[in-house]
PDB file of N, CA and C in Angstrom:
ATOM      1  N   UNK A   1     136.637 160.091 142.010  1.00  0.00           N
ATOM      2  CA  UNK A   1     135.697 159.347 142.834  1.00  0.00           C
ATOM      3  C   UNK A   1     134.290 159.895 142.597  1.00  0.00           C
ATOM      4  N   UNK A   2     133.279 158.777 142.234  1.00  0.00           N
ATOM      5  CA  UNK A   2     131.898 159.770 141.904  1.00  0.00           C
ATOM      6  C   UNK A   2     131.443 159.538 143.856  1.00  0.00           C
ATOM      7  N   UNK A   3     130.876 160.544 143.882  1.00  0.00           N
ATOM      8  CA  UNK A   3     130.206 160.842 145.278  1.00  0.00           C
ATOM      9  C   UNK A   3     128.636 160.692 145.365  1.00  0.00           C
ATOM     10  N   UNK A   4     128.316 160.557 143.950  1.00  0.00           N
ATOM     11  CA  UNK A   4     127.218 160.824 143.521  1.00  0.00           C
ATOM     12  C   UNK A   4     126.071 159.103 143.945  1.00  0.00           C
ATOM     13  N   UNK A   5     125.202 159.462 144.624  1.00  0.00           N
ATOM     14  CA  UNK A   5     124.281 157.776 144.612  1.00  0.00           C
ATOM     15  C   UNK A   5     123.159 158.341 143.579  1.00  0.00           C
ATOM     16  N   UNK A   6     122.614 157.582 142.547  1.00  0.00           N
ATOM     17  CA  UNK A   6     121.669 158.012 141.800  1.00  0.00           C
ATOM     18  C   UNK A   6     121.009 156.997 141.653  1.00  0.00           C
ATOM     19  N   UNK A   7     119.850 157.395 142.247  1.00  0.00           N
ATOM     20  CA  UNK A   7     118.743 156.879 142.317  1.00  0.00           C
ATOM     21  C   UNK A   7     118.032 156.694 141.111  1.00  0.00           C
ATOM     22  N   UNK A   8     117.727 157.942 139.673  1.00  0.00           N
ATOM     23  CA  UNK A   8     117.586 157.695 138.628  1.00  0.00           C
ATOM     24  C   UNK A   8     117.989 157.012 138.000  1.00  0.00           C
ATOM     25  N   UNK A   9     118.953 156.121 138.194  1.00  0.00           N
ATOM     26  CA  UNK A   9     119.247 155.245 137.397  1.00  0.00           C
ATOM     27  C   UNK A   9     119.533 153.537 137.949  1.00  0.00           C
ATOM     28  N   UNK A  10     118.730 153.644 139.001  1.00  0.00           N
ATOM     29  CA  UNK A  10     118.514 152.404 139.397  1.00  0.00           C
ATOM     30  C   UNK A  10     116.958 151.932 139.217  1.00  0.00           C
ATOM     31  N   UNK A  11     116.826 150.819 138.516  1.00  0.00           N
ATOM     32  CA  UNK A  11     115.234 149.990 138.725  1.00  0.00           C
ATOM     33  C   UNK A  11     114.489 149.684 139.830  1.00  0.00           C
ATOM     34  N   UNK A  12     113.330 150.244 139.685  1.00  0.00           N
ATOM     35  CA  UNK A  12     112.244 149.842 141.258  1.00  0.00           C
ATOM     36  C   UNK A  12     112.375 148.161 140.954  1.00  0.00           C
ATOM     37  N   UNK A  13     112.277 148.104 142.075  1.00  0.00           N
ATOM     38  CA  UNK A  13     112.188 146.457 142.012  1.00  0.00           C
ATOM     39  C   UNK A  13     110.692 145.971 143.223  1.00  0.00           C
ATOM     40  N   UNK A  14     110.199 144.658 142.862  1.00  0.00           N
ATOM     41  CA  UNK A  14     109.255 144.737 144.524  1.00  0.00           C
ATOM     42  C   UNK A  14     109.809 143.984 145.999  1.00  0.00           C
ATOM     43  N   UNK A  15     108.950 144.795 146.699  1.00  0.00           N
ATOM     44  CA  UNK A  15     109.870 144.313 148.051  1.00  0.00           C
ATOM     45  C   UNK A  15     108.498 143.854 148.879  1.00  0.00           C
ATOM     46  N   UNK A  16     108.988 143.700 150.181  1.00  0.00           N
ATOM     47  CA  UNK A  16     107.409 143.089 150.978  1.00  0.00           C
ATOM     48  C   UNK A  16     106.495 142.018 150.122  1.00  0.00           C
ATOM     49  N   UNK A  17     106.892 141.132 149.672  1.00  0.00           N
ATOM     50  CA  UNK A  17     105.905 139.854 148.691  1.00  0.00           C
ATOM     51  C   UNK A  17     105.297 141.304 147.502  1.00  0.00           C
ATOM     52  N   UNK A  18     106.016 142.038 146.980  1.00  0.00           N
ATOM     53  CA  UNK A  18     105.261 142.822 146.251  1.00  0.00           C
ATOM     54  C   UNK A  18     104.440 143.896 146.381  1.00  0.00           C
ATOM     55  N   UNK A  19     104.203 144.089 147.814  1.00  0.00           N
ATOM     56  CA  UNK A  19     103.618 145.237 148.059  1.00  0.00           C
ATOM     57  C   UNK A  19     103.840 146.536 148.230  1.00  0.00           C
ATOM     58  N   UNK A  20     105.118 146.471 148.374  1.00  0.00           N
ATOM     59  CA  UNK A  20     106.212 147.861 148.108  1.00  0.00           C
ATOM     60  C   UNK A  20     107.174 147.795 147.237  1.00  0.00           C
ATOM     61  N   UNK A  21     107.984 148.949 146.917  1.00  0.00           N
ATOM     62  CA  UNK A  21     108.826 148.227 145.665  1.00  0.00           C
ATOM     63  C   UNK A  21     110.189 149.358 146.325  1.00  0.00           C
ATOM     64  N   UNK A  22     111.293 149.360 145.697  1.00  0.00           N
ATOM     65  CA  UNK A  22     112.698 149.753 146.442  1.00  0.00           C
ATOM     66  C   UNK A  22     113.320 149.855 145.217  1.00  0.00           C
ATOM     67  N   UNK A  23     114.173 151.007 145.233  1.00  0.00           N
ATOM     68  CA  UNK A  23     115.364 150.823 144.443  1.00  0.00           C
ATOM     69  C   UNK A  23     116.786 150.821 145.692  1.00  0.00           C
ATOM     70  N   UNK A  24     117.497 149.679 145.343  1.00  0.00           N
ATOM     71  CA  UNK A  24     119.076 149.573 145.746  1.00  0.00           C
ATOM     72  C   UNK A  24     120.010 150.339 144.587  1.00  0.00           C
ATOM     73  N   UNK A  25     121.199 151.242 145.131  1.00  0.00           N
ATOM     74  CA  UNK A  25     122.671 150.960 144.541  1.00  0.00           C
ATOM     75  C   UNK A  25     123.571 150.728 146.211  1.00  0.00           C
ATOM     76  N   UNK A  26     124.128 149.793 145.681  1.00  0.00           N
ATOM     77  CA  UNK A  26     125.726 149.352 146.258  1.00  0.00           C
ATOM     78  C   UNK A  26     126.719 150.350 145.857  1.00  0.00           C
ATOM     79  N   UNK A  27     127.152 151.051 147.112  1.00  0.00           N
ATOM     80  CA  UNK A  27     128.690 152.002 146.852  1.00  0.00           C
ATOM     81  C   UNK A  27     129.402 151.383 148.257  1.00  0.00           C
ATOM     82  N   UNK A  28     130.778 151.186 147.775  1.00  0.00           N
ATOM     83  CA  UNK A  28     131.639 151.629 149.100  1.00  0.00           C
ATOM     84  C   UNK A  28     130.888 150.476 150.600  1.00  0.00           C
ATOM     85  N   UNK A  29     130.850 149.795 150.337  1.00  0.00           N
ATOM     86  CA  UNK A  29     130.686 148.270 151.677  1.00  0.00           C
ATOM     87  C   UNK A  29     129.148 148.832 151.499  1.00  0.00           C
ATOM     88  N   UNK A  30     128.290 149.595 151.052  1.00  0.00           N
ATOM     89  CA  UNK A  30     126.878 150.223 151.717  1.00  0.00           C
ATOM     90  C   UNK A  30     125.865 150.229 150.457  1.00  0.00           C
ATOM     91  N   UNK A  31     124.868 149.731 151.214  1.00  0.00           N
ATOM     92  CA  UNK A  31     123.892 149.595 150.612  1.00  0.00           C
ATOM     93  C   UNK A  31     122.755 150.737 150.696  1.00  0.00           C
ATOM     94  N   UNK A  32     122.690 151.523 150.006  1.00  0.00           N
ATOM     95  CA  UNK A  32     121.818 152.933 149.654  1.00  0.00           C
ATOM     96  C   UNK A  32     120.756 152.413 149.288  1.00  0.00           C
ATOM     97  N   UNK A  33     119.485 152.356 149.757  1.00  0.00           N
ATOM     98  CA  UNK A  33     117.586 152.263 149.425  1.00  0.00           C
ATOM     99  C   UNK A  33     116.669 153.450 149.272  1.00  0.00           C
ATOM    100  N   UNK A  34     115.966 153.343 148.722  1.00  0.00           N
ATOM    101  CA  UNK A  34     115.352 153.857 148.538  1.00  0.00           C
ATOM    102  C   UNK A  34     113.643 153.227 148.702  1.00  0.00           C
ATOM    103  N   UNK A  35     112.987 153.105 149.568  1.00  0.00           N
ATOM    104  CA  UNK A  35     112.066 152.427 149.699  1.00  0.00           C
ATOM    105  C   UNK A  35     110.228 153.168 149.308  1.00  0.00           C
ATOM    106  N   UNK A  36     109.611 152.793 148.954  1.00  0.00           N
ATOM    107  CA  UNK A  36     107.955 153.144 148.904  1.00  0.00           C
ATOM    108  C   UNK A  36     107.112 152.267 149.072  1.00  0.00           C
ATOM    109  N   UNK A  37     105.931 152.401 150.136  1.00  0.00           N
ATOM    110  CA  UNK A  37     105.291 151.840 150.737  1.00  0.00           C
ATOM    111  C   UNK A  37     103.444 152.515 150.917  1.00  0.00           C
ATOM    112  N   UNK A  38     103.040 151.811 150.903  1.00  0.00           N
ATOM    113  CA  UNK A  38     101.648 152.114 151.055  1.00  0.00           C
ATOM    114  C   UNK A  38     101.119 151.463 152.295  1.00  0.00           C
ATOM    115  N   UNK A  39      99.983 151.714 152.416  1.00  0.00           N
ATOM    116  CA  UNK A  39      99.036 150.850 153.864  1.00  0.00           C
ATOM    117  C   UNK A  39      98.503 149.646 153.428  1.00  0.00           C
ATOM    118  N   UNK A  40      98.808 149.355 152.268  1.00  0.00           N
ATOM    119  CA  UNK A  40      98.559 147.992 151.797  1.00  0.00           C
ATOM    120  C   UNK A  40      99.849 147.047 151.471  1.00  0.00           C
ATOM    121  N   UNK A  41     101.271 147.824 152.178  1.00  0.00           N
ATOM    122  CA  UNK A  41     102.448 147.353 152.027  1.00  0.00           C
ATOM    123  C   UNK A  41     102.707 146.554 153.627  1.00  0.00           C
ATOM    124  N   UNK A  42     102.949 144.949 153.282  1.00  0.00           N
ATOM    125  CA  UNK A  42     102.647 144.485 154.441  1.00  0.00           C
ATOM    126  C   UNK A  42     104.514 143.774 154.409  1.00  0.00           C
ATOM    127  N   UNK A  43     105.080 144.133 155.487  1.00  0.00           N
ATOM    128  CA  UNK A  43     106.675 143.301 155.562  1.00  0.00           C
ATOM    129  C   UNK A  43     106.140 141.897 156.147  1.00  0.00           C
ATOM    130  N   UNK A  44     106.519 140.910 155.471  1.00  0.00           N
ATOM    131  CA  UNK A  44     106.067 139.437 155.408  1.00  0.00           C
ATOM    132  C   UNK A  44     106.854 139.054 156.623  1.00  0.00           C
ATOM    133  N   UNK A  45     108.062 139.762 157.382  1.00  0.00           N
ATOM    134  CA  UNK A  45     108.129 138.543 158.820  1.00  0.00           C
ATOM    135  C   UNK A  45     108.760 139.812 159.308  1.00  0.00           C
ATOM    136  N   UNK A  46     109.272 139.556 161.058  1.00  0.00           N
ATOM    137  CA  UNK A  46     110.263 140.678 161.477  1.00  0.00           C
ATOM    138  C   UNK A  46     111.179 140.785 160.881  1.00  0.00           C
ATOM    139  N   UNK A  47     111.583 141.966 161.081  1.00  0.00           N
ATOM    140  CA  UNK A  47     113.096 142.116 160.760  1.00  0.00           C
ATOM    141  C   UNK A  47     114.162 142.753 161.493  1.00  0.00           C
ATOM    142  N   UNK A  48     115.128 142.154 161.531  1.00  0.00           N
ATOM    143  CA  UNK A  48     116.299 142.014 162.344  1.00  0.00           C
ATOM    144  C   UNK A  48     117.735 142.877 161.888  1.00  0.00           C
ATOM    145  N   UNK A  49     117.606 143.409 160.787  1.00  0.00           N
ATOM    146  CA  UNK A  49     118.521 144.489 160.288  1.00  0.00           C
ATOM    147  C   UNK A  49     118.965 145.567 160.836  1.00  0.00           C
ATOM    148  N   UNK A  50     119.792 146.096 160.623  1.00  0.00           N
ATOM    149  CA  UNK A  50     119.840 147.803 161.284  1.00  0.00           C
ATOM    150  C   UNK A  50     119.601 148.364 160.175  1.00  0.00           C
ATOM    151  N   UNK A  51     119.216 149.555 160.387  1.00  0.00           N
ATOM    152  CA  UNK A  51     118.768 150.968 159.580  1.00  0.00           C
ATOM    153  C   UNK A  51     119.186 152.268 159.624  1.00  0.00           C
ATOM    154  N   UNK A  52     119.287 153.125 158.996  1.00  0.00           N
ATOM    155  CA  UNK A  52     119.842 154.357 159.538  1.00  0.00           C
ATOM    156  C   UNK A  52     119.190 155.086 158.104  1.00  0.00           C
ATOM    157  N   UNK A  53     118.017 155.943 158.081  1.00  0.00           N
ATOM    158  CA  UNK A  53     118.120 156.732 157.114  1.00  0.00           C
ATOM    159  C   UNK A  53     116.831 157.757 157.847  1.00  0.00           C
ATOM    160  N   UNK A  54     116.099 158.443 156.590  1.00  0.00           N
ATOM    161  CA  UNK A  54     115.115 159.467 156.737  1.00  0.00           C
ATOM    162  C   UNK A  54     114.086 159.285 156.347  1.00  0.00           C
ATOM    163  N   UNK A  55     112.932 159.831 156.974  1.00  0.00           N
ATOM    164  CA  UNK A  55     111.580 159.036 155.687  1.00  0.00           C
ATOM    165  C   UNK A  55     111.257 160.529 155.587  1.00  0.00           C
ATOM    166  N   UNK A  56     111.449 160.439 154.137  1.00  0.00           N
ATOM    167  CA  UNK A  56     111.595 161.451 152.816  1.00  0.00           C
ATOM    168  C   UNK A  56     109.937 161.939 152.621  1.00  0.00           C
ATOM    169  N   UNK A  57     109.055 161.012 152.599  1.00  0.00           N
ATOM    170  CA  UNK A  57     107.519 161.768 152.083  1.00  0.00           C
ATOM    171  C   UNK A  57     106.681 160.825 152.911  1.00  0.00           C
ATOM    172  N   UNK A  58     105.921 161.366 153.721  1.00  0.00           N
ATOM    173  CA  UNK A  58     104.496 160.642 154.296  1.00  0.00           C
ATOM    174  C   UNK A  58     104.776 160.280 155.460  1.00  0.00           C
ATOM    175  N   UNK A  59     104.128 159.296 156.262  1.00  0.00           N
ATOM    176  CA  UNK A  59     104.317 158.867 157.457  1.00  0.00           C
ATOM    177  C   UNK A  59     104.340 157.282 157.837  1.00  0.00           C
ATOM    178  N   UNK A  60     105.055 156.626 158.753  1.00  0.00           N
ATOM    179  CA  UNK A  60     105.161 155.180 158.847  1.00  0.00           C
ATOM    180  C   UNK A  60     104.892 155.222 160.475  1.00  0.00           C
ATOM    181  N   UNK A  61     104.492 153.891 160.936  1.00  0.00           N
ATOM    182  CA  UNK A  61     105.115 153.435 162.019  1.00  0.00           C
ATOM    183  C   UNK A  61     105.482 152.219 162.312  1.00  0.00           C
ATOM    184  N   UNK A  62     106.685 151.917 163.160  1.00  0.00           N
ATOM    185  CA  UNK A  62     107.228 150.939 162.897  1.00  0.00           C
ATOM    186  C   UNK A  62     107.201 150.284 164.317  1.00  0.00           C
ATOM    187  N   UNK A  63     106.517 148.888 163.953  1.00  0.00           N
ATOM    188  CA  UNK A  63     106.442 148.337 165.315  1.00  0.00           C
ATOM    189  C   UNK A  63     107.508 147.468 165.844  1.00  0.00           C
ATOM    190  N   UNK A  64     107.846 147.444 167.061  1.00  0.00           N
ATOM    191  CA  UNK A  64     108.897 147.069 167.941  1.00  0.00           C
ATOM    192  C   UNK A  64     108.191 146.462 168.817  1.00  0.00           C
ATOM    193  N   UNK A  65     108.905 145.151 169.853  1.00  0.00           N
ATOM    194  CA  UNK A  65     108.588 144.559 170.739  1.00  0.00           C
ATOM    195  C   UNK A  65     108.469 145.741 171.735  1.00  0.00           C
ATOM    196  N   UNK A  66     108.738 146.665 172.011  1.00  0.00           N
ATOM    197  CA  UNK A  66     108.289 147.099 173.240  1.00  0.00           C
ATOM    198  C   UNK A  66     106.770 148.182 172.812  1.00  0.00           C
ATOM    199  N   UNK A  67     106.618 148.063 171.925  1.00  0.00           N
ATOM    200  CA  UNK A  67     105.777 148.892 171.040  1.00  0.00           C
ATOM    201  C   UNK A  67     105.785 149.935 169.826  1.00  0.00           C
ATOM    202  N   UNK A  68     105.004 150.490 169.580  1.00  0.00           N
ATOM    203  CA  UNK A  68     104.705 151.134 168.066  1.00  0.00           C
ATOM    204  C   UNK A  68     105.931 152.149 167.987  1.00  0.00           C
ATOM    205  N   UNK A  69     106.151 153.165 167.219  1.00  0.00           N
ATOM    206  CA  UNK A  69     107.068 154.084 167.096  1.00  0.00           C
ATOM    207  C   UNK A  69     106.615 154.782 165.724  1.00  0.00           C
ATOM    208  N   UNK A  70     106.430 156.377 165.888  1.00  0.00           N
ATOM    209  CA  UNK A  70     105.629 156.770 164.542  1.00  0.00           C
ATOM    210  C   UNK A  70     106.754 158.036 163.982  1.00  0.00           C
ATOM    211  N   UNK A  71     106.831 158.134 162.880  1.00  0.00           N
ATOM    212  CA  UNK A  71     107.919 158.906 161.828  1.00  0.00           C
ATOM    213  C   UNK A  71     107.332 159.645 161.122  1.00  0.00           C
ATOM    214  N   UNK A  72     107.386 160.838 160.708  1.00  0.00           N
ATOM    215  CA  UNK A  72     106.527 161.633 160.107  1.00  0.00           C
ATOM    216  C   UNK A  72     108.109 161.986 158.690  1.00  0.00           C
ATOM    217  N   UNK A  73     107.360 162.890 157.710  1.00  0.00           N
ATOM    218  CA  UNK A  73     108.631 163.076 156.968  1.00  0.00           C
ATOM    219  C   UNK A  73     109.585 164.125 157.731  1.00  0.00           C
ATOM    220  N   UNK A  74     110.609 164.076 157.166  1.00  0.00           N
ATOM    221  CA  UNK A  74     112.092 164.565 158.025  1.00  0.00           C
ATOM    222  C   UNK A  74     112.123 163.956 159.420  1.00  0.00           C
ATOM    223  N   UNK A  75     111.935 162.950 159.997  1.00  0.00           N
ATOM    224  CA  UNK A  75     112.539 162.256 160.870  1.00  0.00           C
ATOM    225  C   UNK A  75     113.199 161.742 160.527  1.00  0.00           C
ATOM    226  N   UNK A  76     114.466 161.451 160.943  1.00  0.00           N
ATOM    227  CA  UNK A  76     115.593 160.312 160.697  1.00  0.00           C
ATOM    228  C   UNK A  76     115.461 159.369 161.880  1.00  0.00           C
ATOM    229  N   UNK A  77     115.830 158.237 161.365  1.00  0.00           N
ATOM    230  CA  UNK A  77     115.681 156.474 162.136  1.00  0.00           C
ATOM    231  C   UNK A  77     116.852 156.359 162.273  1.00  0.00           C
ATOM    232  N   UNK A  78     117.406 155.456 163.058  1.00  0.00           N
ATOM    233  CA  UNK A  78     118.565 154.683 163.272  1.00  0.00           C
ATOM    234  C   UNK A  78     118.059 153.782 164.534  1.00  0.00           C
ATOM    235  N   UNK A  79     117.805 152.644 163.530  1.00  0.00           N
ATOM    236  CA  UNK A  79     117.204 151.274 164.410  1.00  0.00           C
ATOM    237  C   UNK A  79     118.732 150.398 164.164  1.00  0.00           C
ATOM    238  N   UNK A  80     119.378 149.817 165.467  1.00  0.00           N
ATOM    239  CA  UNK A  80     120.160 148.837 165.769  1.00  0.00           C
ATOM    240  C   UNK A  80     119.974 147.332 165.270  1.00  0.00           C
ATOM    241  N   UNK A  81     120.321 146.418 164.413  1.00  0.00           N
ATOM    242  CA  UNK A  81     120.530 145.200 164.280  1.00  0.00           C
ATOM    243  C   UNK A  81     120.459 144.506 165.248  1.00  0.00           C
ATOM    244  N   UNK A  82     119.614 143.180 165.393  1.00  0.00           N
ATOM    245  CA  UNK A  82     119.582 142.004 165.777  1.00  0.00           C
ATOM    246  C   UNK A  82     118.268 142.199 166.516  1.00  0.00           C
ATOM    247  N   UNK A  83     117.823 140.558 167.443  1.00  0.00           N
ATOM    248  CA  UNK A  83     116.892 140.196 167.450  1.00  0.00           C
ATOM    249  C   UNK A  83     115.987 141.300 168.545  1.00  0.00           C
ATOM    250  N   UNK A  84     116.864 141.845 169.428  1.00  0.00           N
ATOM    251  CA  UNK A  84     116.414 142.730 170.667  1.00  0.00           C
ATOM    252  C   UNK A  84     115.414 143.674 169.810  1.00  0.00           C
ATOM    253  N   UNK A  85     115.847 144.073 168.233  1.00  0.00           N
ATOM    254  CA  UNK A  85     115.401 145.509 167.836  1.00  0.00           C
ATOM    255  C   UNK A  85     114.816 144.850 166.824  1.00  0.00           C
ATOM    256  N   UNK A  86     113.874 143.821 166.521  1.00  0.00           N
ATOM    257  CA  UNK A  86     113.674 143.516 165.629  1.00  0.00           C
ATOM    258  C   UNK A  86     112.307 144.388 165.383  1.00  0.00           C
ATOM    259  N   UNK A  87     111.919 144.234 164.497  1.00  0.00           N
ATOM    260  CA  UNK A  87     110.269 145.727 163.854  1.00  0.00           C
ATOM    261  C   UNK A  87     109.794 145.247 162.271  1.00  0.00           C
ATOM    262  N   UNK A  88     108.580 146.024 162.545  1.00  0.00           N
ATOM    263  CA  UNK A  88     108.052 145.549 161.166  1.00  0.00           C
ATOM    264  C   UNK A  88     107.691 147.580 160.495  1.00  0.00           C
ATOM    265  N   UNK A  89     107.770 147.554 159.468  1.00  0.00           N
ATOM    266  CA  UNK A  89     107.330 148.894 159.277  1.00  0.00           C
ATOM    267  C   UNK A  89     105.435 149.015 158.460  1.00  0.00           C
ATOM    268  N   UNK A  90     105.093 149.644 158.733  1.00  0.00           N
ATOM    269  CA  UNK A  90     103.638 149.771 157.461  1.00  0.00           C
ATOM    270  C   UNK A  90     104.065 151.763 157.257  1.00  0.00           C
ATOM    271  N   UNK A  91     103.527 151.909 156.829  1.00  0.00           N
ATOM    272  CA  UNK A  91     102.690 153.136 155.726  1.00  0.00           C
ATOM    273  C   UNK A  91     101.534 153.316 156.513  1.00  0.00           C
ATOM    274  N   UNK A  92     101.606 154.544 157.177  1.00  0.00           N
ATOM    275  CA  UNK A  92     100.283 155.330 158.038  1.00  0.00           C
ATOM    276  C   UNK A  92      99.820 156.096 156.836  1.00  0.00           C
ATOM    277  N   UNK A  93     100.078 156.843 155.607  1.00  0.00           N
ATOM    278  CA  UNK A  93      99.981 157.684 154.855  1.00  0.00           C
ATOM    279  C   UNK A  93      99.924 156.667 153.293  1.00  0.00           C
ATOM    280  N   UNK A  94      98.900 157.238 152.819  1.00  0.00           N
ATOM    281  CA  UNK A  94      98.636 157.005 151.051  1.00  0.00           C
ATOM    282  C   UNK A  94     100.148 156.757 150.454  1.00  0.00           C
ATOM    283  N   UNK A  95     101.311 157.385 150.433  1.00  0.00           N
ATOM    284  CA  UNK A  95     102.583 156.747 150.130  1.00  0.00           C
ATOM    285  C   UNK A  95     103.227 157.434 151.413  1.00  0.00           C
ATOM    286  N   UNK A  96     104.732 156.312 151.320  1.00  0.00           N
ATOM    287  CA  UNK A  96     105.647 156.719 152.444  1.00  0.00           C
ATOM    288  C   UNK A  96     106.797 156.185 151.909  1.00  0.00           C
ATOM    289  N   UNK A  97     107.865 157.278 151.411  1.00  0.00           N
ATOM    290  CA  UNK A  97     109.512 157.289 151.122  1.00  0.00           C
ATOM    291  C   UNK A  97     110.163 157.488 152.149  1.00  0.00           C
ATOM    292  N   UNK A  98     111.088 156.375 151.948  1.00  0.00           N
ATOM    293  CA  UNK A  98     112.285 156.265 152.441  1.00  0.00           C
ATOM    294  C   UNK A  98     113.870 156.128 152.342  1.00  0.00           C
ATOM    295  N   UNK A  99     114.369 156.309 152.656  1.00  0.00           N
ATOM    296  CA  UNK A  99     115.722 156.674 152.104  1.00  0.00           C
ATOM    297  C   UNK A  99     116.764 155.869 153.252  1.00  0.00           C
ATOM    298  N   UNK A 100     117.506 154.921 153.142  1.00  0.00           N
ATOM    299  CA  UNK A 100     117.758 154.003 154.242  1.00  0.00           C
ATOM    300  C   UNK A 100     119.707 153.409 154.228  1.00  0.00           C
ATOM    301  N   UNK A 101     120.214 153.764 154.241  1.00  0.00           N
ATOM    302  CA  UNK A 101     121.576 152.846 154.765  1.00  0.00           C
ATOM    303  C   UNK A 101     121.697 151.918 155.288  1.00  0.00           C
ATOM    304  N   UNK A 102     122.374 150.920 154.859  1.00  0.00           N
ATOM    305  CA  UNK A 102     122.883 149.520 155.799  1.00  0.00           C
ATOM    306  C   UNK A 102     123.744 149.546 154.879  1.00  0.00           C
ATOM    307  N   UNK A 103     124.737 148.185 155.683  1.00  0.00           N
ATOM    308  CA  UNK A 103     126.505 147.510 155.216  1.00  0.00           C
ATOM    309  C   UNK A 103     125.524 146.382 154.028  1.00  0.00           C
ATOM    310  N   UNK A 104     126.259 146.197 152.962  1.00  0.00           N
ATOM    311  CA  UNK A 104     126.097 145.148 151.998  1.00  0.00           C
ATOM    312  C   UNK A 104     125.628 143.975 153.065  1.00  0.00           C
ATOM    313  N   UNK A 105     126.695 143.598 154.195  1.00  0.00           N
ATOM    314  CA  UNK A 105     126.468 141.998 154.448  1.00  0.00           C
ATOM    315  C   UNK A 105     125.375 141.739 155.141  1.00  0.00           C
ATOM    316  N   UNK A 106     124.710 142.893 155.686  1.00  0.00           N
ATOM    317  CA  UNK A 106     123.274 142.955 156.330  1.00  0.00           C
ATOM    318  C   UNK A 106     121.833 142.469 155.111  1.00  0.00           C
ATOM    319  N   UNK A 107     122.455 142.552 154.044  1.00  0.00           N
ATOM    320  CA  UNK A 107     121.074 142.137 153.222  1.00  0.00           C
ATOM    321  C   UNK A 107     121.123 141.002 152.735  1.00  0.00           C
TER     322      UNK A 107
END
């Protein structure tokens, strides 16, 4: 069994209409990300997904209907799915990595 997720060998791709870019691998029902974002990285609508990972380099905050919420690196997230928790993220910091889990059928 490889245990291994490698990120080196997956392609950045762009995400946000292009303003951020992500590498995915698929293991095991789960979808492993890898995300980078700038303050010029804008998420084009809410989103309604769940999340569960760490932001790896820089700082984000991610806005929620009840308001803002700010992540510095080594915080770990775990935002709940559906419309109650829906959020948008930006990039407070020149870059901001992320490192993120969800189930395949969530994307």
């Amino acid at each position: 069994m490889d245990y291994r997720v490698a990120f080196a060998e997956a392609d950045w791709e762009p995400a946000f209409d292009g303003t951020a870019r992500i590498k995915r691998v698929l293991r095991g029902g789960k979808s492993f990300r890898l995300l980078e974002m700038t303050p010029a990285s804008r998420h084009p609508e809410w989103c309604e997904a769940g999340h569960a990972g760490l932001v790896v380099e820089g700082e984000i905050e991610i806005e929620f209907k009840s308001g803002p919420v700010r992540f510095a690196a080594g915080d770990a997230l775990m935002i709940p799915g559906g419309a109650a928790d829906r959020h948008r993220p930006r990039a407070l910091s020149d870059r901001a990595l992320l490192f993120l889990v969800e189930d395949e059928k969530a994307n």
